[in-house]
PDB file of N, CA and C in Angstrom:
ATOM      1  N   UNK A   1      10.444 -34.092 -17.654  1.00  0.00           N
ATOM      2  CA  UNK A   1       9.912 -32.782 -17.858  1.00  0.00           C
ATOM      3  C   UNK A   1       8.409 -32.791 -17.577  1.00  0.00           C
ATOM      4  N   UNK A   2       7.798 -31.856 -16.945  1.00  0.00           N
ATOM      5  CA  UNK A   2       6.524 -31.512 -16.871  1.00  0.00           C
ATOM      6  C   UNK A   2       5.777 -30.863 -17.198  1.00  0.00           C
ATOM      7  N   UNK A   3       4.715 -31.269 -17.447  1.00  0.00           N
ATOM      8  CA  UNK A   3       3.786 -31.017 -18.611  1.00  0.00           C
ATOM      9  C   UNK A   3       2.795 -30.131 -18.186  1.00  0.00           C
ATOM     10  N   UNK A   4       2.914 -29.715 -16.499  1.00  0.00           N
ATOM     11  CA  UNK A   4       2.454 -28.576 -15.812  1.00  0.00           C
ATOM     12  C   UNK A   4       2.739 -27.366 -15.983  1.00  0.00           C
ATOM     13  N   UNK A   5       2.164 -26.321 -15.337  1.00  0.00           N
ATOM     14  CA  UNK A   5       2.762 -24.954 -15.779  1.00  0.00           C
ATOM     15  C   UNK A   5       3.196 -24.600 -14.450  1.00  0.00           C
ATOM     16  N   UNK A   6       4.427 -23.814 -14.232  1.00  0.00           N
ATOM     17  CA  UNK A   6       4.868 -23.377 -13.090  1.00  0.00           C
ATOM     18  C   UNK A   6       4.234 -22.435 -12.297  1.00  0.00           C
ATOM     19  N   UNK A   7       3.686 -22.077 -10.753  1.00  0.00           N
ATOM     20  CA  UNK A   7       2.847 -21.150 -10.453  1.00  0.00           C
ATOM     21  C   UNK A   7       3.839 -20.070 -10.659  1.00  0.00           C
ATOM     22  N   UNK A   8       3.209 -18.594 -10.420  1.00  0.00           N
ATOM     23  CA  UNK A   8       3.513 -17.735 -10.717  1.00  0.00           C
ATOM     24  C   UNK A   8       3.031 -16.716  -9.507  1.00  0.00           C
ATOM     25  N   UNK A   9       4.119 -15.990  -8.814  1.00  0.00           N
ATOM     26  CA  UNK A   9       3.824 -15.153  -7.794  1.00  0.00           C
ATOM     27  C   UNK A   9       2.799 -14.084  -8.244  1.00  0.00           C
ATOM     28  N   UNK A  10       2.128 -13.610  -6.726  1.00  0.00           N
ATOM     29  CA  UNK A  10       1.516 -12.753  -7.459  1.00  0.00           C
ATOM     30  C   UNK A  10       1.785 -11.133  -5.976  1.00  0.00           C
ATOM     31  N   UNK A  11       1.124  -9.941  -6.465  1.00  0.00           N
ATOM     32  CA  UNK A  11       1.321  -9.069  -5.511  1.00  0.00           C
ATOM     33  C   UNK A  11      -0.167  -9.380  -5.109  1.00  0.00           C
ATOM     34  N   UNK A  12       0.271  -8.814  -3.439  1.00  0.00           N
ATOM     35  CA  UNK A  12      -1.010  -9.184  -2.456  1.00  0.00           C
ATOM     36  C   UNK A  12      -1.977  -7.685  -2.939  1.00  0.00           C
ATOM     37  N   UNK A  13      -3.440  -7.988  -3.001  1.00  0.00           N
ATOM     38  CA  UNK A  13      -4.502  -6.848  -3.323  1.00  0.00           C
ATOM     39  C   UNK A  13      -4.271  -5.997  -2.256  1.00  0.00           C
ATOM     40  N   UNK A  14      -4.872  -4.794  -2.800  1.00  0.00           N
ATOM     41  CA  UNK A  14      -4.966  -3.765  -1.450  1.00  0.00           C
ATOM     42  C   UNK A  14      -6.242  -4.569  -0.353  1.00  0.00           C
ATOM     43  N   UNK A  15      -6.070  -3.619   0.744  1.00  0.00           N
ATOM     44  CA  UNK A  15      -7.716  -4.101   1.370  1.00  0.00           C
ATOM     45  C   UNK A  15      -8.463  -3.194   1.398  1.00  0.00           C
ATOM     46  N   UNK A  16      -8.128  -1.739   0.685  1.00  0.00           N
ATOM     47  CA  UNK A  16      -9.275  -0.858   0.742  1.00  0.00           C
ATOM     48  C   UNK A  16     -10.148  -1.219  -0.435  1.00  0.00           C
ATOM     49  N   UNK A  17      -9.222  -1.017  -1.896  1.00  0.00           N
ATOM     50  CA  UNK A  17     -10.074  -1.022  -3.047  1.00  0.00           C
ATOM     51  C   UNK A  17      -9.968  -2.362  -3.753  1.00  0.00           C
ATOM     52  N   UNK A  18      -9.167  -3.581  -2.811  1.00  0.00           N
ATOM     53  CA  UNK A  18      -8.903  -4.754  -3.573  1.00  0.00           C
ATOM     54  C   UNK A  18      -8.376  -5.125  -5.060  1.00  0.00           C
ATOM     55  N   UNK A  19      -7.882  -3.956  -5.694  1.00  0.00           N
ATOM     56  CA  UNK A  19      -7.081  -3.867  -6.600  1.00  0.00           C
ATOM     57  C   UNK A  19      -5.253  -4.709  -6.366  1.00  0.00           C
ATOM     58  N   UNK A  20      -4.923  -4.615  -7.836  1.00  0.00           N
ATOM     59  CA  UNK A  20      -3.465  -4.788  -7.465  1.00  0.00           C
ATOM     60  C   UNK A  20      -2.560  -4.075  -6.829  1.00  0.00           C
ATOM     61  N   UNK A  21      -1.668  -4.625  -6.103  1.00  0.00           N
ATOM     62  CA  UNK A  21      -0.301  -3.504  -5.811  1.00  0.00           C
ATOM     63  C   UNK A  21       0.960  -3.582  -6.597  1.00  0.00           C
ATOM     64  N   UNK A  22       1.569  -2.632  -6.238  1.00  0.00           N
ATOM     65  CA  UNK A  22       3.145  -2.673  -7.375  1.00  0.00           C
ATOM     66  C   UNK A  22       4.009  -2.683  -5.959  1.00  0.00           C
ATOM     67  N   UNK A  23       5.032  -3.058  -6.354  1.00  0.00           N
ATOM     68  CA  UNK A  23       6.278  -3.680  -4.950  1.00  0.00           C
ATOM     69  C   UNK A  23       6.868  -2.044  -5.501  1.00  0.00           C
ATOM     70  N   UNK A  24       6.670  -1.317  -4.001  1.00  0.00           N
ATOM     71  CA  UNK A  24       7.622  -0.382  -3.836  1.00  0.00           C
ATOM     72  C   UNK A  24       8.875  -0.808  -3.042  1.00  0.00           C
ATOM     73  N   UNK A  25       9.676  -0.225  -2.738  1.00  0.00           N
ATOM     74  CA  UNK A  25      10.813  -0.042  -2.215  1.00  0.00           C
ATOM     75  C   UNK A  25      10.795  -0.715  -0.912  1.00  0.00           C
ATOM     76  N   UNK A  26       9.656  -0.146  -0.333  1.00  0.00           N
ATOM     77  CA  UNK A  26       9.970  -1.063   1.218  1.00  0.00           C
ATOM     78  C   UNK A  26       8.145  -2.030   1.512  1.00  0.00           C
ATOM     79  N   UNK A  27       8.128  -2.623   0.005  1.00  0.00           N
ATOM     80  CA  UNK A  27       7.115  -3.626   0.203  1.00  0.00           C
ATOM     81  C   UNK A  27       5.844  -3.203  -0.601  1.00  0.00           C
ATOM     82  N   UNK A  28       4.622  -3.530  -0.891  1.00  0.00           N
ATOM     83  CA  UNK A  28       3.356  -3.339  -1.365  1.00  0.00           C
ATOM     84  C   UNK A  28       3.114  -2.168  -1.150  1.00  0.00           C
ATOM     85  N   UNK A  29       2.388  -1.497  -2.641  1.00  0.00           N
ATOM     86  CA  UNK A  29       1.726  -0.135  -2.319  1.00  0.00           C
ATOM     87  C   UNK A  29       0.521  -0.587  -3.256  1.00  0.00           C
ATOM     88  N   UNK A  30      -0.384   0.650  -2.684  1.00  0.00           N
ATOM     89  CA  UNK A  30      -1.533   0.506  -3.502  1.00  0.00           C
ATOM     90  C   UNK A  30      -1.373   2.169  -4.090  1.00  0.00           C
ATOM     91  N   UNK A  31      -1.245   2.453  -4.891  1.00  0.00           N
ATOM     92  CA  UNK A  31      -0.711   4.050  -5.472  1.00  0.00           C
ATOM     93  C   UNK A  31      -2.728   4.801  -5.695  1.00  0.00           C
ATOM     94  N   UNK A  32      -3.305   3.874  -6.009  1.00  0.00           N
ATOM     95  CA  UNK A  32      -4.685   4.637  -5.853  1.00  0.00           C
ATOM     96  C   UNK A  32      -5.229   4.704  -4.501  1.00  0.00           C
ATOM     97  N   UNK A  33      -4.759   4.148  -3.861  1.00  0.00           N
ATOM     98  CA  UNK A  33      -5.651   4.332  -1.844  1.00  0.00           C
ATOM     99  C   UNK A  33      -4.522   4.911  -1.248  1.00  0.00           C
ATOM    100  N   UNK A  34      -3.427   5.275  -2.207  1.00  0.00           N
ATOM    101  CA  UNK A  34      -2.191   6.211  -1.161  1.00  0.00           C
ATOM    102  C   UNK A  34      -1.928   5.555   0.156  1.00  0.00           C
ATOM    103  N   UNK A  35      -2.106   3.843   0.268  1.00  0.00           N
ATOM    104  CA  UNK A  35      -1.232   2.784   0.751  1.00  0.00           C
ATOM    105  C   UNK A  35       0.144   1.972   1.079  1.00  0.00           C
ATOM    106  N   UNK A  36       0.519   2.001   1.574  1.00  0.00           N
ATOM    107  CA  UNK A  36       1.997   1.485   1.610  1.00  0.00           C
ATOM    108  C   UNK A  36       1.374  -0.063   2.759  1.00  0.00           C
ATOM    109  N   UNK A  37       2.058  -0.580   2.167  1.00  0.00           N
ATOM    110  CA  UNK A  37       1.879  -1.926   3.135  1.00  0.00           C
ATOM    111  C   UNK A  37       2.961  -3.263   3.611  1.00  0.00           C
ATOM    112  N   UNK A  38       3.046  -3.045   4.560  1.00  0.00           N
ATOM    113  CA  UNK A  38       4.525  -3.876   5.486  1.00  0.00           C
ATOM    114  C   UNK A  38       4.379  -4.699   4.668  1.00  0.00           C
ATOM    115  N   UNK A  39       6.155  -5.320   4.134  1.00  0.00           N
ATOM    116  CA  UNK A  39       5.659  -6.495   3.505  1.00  0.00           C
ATOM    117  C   UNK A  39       5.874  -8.025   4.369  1.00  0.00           C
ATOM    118  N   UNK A  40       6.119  -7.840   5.732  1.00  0.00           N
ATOM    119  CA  UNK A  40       5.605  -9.334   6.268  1.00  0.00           C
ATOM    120  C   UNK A  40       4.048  -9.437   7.191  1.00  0.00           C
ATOM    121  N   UNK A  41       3.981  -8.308   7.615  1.00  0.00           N
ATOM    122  CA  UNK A  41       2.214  -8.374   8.346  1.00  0.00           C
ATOM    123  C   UNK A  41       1.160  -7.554   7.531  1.00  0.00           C
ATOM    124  N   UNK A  42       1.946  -7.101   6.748  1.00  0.00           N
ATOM    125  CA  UNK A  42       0.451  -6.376   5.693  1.00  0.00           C
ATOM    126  C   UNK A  42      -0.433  -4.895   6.438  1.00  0.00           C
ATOM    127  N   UNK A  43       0.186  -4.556   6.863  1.00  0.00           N
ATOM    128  CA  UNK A  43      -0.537  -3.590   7.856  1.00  0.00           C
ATOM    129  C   UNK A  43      -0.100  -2.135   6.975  1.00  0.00           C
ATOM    130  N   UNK A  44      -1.379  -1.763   6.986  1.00  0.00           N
ATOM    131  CA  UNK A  44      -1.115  -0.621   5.660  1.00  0.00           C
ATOM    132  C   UNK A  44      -1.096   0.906   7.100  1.00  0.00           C
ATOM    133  N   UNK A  45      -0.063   1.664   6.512  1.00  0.00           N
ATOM    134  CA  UNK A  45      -0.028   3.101   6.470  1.00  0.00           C
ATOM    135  C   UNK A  45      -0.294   4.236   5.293  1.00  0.00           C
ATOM    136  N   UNK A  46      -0.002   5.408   5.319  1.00  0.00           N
ATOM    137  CA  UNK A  46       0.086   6.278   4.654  1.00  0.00           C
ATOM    138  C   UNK A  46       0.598   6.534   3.830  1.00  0.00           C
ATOM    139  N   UNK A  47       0.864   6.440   2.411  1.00  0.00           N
ATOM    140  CA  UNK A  47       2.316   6.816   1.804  1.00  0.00           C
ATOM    141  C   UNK A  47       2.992   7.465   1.812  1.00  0.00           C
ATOM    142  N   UNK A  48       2.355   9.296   2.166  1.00  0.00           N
ATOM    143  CA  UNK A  48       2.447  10.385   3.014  1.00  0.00           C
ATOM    144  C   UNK A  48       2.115  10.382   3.954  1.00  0.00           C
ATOM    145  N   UNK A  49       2.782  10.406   5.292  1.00  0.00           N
ATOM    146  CA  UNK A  49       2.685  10.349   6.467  1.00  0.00           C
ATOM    147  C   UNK A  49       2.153  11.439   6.806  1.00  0.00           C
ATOM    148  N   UNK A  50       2.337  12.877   6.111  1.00  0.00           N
ATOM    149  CA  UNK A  50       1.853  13.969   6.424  1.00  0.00           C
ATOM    150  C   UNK A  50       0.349  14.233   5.984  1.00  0.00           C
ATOM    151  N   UNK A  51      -0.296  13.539   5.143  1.00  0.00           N
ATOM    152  CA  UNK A  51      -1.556  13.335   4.614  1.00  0.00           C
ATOM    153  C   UNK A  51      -2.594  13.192   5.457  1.00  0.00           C
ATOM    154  N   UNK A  52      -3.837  13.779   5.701  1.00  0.00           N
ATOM    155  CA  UNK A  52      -4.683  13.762   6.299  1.00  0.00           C
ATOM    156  C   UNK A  52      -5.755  13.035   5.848  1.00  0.00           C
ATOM    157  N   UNK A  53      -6.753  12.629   6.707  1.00  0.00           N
ATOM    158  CA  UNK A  53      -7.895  11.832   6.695  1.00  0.00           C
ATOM    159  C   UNK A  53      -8.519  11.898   5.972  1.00  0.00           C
ATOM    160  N   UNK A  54      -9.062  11.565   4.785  1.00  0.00           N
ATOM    161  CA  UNK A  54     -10.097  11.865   3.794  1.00  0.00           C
ATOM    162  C   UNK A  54     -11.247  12.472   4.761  1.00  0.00           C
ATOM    163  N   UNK A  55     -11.622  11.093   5.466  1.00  0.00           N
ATOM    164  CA  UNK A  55     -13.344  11.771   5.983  1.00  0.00           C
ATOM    165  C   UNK A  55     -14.457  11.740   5.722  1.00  0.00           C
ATOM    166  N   UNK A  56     -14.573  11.506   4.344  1.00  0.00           N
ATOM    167  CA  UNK A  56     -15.807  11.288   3.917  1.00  0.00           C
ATOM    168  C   UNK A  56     -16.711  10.354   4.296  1.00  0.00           C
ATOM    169  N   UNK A  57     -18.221  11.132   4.319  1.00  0.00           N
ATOM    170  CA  UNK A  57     -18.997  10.063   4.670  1.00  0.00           C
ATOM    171  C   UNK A  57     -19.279   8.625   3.741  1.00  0.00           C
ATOM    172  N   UNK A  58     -19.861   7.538   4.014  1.00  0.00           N
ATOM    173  CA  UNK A  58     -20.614   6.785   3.527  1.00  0.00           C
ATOM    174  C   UNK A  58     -21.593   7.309   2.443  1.00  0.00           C
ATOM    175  N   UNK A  59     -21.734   6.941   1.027  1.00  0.00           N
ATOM    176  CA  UNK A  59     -22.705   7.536   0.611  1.00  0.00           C
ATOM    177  C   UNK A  59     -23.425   6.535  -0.326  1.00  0.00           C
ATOM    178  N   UNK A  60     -23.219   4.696   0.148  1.00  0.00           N
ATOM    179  CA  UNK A  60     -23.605   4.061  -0.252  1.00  0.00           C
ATOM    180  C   UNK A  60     -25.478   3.839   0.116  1.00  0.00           C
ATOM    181  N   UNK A  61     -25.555   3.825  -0.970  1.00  0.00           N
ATOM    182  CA  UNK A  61     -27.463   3.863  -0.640  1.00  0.00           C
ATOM    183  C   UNK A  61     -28.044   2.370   0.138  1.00  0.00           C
ATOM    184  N   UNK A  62     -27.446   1.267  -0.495  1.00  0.00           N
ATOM    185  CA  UNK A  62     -27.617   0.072  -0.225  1.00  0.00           C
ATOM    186  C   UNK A  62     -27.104  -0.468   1.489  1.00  0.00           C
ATOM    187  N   UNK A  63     -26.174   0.654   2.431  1.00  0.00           N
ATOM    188  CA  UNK A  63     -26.335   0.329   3.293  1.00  0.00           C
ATOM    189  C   UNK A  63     -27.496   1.254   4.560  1.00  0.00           C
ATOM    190  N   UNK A  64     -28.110   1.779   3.458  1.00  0.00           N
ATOM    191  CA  UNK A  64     -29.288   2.057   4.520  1.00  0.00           C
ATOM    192  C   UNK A  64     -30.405   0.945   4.912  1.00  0.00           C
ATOM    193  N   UNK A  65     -30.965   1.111   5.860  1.00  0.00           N
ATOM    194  CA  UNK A  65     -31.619   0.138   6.845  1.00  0.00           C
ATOM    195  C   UNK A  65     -32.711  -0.475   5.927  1.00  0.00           C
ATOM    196  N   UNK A  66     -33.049  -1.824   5.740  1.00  0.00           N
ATOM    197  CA  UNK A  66     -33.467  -2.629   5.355  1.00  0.00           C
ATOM    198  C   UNK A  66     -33.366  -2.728   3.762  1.00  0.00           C
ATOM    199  N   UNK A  67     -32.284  -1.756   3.135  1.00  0.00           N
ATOM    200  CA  UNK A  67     -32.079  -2.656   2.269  1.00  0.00           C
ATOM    201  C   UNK A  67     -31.522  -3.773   1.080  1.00  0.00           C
ATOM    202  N   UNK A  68     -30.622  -4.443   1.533  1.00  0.00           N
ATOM    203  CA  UNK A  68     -30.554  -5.302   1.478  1.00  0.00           C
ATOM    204  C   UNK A  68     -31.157  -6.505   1.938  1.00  0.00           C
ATOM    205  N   UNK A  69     -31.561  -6.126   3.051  1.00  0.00           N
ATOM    206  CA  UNK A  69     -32.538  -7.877   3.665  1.00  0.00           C
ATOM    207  C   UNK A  69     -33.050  -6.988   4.886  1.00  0.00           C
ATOM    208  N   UNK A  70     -33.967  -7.478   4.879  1.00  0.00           N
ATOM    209  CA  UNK A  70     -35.214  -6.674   6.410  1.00  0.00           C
ATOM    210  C   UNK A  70     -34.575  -6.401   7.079  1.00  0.00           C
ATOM    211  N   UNK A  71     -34.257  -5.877   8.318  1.00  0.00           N
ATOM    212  CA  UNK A  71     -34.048  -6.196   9.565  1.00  0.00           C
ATOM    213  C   UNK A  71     -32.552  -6.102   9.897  1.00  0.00           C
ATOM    214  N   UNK A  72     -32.119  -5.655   8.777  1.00  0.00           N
ATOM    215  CA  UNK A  72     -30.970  -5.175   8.627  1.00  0.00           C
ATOM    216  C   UNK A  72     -29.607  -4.091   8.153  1.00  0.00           C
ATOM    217  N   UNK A  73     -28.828  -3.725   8.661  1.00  0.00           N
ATOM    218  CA  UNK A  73     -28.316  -2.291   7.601  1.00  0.00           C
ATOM    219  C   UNK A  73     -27.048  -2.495   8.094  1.00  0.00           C
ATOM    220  N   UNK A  74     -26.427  -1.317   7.801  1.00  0.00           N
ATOM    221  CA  UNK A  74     -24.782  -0.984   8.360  1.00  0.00           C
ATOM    222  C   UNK A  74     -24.574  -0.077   9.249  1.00  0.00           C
ATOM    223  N   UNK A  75     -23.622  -0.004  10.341  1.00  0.00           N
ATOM    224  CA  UNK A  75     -22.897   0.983  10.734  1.00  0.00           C
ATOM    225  C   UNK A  75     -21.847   1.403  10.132  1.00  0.00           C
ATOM    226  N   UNK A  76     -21.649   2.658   9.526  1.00  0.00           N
ATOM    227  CA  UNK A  76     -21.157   3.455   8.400  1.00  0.00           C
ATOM    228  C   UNK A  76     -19.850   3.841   9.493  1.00  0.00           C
ATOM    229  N   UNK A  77     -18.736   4.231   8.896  1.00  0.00           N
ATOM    230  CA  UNK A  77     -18.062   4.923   9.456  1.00  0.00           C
ATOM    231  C   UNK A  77     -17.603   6.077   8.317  1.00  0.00           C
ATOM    232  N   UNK A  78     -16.675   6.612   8.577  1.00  0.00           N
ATOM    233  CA  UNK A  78     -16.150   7.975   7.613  1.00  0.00           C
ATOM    234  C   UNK A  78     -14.657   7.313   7.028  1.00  0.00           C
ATOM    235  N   UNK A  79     -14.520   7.702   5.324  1.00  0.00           N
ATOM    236  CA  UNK A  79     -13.785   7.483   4.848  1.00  0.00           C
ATOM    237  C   UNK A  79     -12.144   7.727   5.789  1.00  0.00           C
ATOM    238  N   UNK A  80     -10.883   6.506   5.540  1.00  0.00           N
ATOM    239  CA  UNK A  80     -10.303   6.325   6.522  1.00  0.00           C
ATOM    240  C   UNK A  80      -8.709   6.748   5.677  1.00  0.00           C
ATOM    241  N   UNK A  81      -9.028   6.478   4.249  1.00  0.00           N
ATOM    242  CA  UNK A  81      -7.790   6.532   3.499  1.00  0.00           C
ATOM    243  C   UNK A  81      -7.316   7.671   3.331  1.00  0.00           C
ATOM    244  N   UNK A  82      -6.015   8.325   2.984  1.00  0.00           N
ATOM    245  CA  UNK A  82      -5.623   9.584   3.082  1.00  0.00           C
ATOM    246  C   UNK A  82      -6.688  10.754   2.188  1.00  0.00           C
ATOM    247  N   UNK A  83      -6.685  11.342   2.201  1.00  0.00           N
ATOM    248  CA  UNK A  83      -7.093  12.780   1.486  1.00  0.00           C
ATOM    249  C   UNK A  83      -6.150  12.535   0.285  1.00  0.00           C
ATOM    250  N   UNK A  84      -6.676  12.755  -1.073  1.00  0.00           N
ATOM    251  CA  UNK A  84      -6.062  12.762  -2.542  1.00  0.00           C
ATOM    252  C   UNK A  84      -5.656  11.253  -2.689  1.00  0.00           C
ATOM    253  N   UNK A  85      -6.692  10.184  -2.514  1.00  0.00           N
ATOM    254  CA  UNK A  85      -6.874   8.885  -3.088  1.00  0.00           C
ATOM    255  C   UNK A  85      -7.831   9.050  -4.144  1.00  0.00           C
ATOM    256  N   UNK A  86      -7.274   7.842  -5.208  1.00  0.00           N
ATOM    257  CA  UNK A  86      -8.493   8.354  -5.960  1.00  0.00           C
ATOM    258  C   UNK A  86      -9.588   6.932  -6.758  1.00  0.00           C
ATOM    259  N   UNK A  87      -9.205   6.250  -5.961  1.00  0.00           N
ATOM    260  CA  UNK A  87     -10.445   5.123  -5.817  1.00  0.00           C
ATOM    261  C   UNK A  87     -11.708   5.419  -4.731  1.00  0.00           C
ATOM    262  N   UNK A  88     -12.665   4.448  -4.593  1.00  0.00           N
ATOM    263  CA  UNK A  88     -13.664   4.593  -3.064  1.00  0.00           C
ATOM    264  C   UNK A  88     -13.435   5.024  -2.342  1.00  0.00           C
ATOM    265  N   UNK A  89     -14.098   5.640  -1.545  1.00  0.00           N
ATOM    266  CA  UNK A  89     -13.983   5.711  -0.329  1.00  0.00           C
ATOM    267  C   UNK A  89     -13.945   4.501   0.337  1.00  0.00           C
ATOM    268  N   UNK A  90     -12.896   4.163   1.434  1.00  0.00           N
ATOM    269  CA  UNK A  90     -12.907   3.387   2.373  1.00  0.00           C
ATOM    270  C   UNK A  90     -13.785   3.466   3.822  1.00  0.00           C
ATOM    271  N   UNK A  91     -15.213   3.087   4.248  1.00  0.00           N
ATOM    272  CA  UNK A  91     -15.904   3.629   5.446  1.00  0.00           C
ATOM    273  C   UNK A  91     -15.815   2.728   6.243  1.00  0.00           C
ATOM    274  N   UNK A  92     -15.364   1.143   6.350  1.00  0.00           N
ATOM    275  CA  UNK A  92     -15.034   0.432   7.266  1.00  0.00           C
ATOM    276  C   UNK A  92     -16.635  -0.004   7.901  1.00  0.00           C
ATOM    277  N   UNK A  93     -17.183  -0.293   6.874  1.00  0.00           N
ATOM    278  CA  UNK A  93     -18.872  -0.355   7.141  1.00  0.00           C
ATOM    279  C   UNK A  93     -19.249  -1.840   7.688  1.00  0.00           C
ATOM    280  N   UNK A  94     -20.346  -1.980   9.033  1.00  0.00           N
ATOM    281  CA  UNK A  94     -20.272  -3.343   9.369  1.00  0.00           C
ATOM    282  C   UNK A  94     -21.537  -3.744   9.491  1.00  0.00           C
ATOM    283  N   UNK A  95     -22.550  -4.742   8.514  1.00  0.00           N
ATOM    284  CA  UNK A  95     -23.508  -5.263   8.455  1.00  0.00           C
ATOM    285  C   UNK A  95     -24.240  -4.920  10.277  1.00  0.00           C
ATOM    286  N   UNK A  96     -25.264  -4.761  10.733  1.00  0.00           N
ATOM    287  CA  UNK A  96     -25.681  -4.795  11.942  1.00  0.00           C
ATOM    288  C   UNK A  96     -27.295  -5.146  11.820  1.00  0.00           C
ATOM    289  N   UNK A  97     -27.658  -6.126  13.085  1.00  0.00           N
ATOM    290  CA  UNK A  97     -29.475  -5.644  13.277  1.00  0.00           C
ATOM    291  C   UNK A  97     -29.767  -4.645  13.071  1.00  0.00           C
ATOM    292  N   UNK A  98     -31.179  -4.119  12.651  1.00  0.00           N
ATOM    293  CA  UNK A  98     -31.665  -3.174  13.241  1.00  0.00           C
ATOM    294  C   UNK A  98     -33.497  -3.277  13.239  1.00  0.00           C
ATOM    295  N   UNK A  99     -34.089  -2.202  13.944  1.00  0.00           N
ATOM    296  CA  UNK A  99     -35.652  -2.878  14.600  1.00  0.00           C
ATOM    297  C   UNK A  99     -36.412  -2.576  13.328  1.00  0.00           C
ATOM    298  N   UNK A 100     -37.218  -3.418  13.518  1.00  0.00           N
ATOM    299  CA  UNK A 100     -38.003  -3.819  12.357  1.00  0.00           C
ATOM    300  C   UNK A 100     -39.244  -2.609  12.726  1.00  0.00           C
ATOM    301  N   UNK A 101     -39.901  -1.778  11.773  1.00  0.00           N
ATOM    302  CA  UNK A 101     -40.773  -0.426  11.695  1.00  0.00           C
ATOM    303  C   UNK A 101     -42.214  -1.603  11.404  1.00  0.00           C
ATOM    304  N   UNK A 102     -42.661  -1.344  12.267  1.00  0.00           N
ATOM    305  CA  UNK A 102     -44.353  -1.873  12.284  1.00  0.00           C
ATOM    306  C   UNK A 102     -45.540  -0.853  12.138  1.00  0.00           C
TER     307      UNK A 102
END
């Protein structure tokens, strides 16, 4: 007998709000980002297919230009997750250069 503890499965996080998921019917959902997610490639859709784009902008302050570190900021995009989520916005935001103000 072993004196280890047995691992214990777990559900895969969302990738919008990195929260848990609950196993729906045909695989991972995230019920706050209105997510559904394949359960062998992970590739998230809509839960309502008929649901439209949130849209929203970025309205994180910290990715404006320099600050976090000089010389640097984000390219923002617009919230991507359905309309009537009710975690973050998802903006798909990507660290970038940018010119340094002299």
């Amino acid at each position: 007998m072993s004196a280890l503890p047995d691992a214990e499965p777990q559900s895969p996080a969302c990738g919008a709000c990195h929260g848990d998921t609950e196993l729906g019917d045909d695989g991972p959902v995230c019920y706050d980002c209105q997510l559904a997610f394949d359960p062998d490639t992970f590739k998230a859709e809509f839960l309502d297919p008929d649901a439209k784009v949130c849209g929203a902008d970025c309205d994180n302050y910290w990715h404006n230009d320099h600050k976090i570190r000089l010389g640097w900021g984000y390219h923002c995009g617009t919230c991507q997750l359905p309309s009537g989520h009710t975690k973050e916005h998802w903006t798909g935001c990507d660290p970038v250069e940018v010119e340094l103000i002299r």
